[in-house]
N, C-alpha and C. Protein backbone atom coordinates (compact mmCIF):
# COMPACT_ATOMS: atom_id res chain seq x y z
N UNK A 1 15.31 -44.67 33.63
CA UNK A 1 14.34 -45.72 33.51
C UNK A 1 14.90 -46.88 32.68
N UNK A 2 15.42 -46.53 31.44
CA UNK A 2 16.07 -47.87 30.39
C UNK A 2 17.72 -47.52 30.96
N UNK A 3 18.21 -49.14 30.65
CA UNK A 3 19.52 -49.30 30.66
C UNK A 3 20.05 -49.86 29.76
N UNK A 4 21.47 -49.62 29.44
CA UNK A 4 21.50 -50.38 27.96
C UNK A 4 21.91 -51.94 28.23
N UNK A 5 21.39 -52.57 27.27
CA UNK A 5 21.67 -54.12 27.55
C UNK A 5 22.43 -54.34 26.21
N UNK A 6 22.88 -55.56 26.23
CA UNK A 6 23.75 -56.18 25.49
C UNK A 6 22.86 -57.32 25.14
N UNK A 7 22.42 -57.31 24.07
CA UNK A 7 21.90 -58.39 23.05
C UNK A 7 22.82 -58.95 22.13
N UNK A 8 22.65 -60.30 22.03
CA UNK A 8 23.16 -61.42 20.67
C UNK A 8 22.42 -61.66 19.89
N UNK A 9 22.96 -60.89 18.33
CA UNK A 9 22.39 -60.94 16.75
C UNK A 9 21.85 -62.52 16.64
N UNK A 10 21.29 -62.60 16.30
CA UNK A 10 20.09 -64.02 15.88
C UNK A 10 21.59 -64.76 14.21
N UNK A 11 21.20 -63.90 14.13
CA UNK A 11 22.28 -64.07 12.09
C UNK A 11 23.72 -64.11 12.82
N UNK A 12 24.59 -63.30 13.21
CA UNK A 12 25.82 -63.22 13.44
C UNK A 12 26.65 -63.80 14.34
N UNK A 13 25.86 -63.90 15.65
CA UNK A 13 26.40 -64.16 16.67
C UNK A 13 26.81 -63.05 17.67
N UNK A 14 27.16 -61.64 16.91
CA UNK A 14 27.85 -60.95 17.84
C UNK A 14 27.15 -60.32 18.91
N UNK A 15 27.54 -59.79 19.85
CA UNK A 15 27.08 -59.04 21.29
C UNK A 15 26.50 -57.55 20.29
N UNK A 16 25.67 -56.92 20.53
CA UNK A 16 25.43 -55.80 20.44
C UNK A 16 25.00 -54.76 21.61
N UNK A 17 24.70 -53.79 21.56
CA UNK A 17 24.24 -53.08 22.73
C UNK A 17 22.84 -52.62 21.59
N UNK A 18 21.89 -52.58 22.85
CA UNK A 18 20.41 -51.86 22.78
C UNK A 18 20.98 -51.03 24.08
N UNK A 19 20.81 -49.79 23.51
CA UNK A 19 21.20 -48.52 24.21
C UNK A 19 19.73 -48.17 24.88
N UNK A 20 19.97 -47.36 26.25
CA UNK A 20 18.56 -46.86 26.64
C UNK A 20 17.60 -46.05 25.86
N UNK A 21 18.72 -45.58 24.67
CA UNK A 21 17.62 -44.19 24.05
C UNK A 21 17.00 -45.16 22.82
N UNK A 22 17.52 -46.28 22.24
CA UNK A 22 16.63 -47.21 21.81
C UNK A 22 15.49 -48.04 22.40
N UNK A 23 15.59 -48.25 23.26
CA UNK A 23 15.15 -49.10 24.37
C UNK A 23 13.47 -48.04 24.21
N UNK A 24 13.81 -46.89 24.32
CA UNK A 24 12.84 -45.27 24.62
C UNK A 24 11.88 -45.42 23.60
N UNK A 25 12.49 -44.90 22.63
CA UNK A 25 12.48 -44.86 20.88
C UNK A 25 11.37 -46.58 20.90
N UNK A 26 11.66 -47.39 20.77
CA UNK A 26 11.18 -48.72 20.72
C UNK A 26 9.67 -48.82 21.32
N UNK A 27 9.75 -48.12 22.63
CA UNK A 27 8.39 -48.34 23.99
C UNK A 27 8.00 -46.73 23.23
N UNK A 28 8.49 -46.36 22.51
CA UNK A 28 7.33 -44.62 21.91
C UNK A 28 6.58 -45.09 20.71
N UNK A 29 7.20 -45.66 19.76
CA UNK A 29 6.76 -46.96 18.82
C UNK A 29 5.45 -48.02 19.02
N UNK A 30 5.93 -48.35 20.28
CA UNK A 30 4.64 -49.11 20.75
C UNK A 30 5.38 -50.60 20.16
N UNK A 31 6.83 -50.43 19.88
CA UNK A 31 7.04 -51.93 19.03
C UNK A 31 7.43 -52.64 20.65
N UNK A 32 7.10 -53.97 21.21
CA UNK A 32 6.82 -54.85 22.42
C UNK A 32 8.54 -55.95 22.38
N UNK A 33 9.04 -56.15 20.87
CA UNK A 33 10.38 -57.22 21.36
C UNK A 33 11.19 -56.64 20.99
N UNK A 34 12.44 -57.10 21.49
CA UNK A 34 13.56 -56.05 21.60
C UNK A 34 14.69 -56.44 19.91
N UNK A 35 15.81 -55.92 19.63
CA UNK A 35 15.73 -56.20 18.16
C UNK A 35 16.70 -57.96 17.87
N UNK A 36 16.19 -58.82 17.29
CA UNK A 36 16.95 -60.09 17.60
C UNK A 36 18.27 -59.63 16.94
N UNK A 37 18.72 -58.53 15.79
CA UNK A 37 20.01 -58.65 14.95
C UNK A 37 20.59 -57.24 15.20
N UNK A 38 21.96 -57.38 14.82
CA UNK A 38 23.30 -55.69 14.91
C UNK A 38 22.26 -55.35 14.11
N UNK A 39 22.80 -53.67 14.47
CA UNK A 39 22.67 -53.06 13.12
C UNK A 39 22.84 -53.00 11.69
N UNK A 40 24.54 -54.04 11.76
CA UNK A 40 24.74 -54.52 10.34
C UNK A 40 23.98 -55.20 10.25
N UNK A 41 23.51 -56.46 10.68
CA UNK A 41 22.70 -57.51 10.07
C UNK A 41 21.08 -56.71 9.36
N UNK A 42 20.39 -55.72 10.20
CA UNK A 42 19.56 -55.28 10.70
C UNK A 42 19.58 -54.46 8.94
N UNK A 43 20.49 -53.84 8.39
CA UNK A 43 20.97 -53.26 7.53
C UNK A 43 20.55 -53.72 6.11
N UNK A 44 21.82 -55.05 6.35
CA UNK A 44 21.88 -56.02 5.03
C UNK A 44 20.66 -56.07 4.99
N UNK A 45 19.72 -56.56 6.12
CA UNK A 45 18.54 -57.55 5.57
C UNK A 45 17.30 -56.58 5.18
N UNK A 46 17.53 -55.43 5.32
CA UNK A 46 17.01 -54.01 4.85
C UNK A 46 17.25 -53.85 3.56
N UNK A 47 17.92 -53.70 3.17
CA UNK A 47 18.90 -53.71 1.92
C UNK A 47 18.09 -54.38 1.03
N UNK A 48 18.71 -55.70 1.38
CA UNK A 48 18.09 -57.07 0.93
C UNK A 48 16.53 -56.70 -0.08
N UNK A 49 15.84 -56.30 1.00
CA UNK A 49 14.30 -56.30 1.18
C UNK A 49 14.54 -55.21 -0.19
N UNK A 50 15.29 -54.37 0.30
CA UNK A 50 14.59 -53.26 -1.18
C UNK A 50 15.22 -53.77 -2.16
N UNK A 51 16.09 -54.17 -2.43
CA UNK A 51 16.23 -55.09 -3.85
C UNK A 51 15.05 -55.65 -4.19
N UNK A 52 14.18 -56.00 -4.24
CA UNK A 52 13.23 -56.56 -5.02
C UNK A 52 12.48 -57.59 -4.04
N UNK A 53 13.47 -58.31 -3.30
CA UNK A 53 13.29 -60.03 -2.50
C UNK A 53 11.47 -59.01 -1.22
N UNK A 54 11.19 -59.85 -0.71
CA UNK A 54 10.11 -59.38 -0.04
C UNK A 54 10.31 -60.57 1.15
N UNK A 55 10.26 -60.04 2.30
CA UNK A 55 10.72 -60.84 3.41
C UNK A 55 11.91 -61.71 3.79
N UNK A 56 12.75 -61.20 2.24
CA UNK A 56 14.34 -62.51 2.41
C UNK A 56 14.03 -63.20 0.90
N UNK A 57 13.06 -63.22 0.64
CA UNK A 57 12.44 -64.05 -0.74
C UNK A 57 12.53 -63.68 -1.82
N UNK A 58 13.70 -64.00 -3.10
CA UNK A 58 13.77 -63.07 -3.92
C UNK A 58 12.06 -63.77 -4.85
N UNK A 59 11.95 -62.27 -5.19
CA UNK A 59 10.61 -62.34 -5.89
C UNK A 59 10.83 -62.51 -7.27
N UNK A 60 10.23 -62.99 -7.49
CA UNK A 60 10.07 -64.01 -9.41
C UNK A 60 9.37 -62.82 -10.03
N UNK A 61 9.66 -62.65 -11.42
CA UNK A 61 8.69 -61.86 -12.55
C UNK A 61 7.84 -62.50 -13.00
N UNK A 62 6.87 -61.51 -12.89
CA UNK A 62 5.79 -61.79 -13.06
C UNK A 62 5.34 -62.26 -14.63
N UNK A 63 4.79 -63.69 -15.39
CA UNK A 63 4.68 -63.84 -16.75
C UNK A 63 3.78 -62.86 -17.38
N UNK A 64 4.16 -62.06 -18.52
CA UNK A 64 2.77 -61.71 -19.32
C UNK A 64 2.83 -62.06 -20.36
N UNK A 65 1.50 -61.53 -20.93
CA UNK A 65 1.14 -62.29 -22.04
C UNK A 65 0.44 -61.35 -23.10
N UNK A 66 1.29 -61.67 -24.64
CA UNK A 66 0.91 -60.64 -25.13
C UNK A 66 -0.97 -60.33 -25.54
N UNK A 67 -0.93 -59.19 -26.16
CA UNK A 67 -2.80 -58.72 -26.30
C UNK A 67 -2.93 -57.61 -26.91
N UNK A 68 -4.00 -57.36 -27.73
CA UNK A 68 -3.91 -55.87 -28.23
C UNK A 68 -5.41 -55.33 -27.32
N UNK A 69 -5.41 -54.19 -27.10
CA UNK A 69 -6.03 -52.99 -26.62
C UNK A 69 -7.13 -52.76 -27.51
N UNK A 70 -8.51 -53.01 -26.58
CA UNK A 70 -9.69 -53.07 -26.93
C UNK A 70 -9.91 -51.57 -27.56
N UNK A 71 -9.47 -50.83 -26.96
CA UNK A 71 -9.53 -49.55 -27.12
C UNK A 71 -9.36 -48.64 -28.42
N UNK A 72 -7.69 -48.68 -28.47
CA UNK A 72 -7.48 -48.24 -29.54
C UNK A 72 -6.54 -49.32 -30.36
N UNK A 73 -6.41 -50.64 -29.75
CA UNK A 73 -5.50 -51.50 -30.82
C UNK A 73 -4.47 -51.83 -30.99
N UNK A 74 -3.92 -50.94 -30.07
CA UNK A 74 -2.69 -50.99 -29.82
C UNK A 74 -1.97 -52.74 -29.33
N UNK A 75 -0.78 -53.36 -29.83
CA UNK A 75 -0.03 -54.48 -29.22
C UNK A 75 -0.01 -53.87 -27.60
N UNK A 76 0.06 -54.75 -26.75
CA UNK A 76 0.31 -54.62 -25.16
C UNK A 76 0.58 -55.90 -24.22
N UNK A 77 1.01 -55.50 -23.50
CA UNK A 77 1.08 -56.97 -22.70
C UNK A 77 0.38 -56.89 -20.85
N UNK A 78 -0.26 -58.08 -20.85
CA UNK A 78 -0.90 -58.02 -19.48
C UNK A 78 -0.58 -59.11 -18.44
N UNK A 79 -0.67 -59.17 -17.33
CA UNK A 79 0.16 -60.27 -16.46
C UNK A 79 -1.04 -61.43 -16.07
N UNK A 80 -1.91 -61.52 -17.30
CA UNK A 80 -2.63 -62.61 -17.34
C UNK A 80 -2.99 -63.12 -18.73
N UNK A 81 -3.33 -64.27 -18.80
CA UNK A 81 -3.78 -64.68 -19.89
C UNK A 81 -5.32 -64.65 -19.98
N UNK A 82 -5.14 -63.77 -21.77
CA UNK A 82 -6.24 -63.19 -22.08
C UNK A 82 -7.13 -64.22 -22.71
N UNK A 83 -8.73 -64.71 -22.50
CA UNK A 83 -9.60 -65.54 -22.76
C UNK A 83 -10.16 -65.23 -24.18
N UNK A 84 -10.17 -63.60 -24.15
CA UNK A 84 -11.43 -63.88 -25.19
C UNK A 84 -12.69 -63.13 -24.81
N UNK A 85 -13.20 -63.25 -23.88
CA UNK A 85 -14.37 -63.11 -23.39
C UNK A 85 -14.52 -61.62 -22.53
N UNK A 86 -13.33 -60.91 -22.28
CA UNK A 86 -13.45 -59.42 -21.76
C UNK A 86 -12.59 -58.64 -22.10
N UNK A 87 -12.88 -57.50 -22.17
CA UNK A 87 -12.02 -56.39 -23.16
C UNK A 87 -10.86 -56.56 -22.22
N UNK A 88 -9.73 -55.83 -23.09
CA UNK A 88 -8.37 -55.53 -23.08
C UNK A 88 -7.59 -54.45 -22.78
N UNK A 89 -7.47 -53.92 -22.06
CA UNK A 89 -6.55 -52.03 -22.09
C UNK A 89 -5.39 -52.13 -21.89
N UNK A 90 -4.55 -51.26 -22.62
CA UNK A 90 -3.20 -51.03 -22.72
C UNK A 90 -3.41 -49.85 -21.49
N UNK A 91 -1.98 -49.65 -21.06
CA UNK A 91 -1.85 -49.10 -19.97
C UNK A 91 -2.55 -47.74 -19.92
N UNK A 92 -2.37 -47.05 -20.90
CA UNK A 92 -2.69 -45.59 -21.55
C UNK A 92 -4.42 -45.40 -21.51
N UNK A 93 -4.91 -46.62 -22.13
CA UNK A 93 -6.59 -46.45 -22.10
C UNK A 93 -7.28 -47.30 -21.29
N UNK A 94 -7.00 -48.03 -19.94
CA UNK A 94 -6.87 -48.77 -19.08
C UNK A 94 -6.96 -47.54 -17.89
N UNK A 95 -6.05 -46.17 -17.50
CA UNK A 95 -6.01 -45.51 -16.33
C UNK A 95 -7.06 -44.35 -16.37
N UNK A 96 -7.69 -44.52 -17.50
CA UNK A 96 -8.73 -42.84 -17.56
C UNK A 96 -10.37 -43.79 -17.48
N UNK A 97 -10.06 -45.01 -16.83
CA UNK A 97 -11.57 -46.66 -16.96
C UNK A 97 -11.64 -46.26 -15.28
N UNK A 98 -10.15 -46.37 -14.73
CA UNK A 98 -10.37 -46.47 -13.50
C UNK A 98 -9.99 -45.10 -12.14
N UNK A 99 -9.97 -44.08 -12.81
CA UNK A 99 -8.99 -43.11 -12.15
C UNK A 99 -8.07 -42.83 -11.39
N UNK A 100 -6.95 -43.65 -11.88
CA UNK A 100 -6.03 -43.33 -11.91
C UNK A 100 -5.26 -42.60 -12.11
């Protein structure tokens, strides 16, 4: 039923083959376009992704800001800036609020 075709990487340029048992694998998936990059490219940009970056995008850290813990008082830091106006939890008395 599948035959293998010869596709050109989008990134590289080079010829690749989409083999029939990919081709299979792909239509069992339910995934509909065929793959634009090699396997190396296909790889790196895998790779890539688990380094930290999210879609190609390396991702920025997040600012926090320091605070002490409504709780027990503790110094802590949270990835927002704290107003004033609503309590505070350090990580420790923060996960037994929400069950975690």
């Amino acid at each position: 039923m599948y035959q293998d075709k010869t596709l050109t990487c989008k990134d590289c340029g080079v010829d690749f083959q989409f083999t029939a048992s990919e081709q299979e694998f792909y239509a069992e998936k339910g995934f509909t376009n065929e793959p634009g990059r090699c396997p190396e490219c296909r790889a790196a940009r895998k790779a890539q992704n688990n380094r930290g970056g999210r879609g190609g995008y390396d991702r920025q850290e997040r600012q926090m800001y320091p605070a002490v813990c409504s709780a027990c008082g503790k110094e802590t830091q949270v990835p927002f800036q704290p107003r004033g106006d609503k309590p505070i939890y350090c990580r420790d008395c923060f996960r037994p609020r929400n069950n975690w």
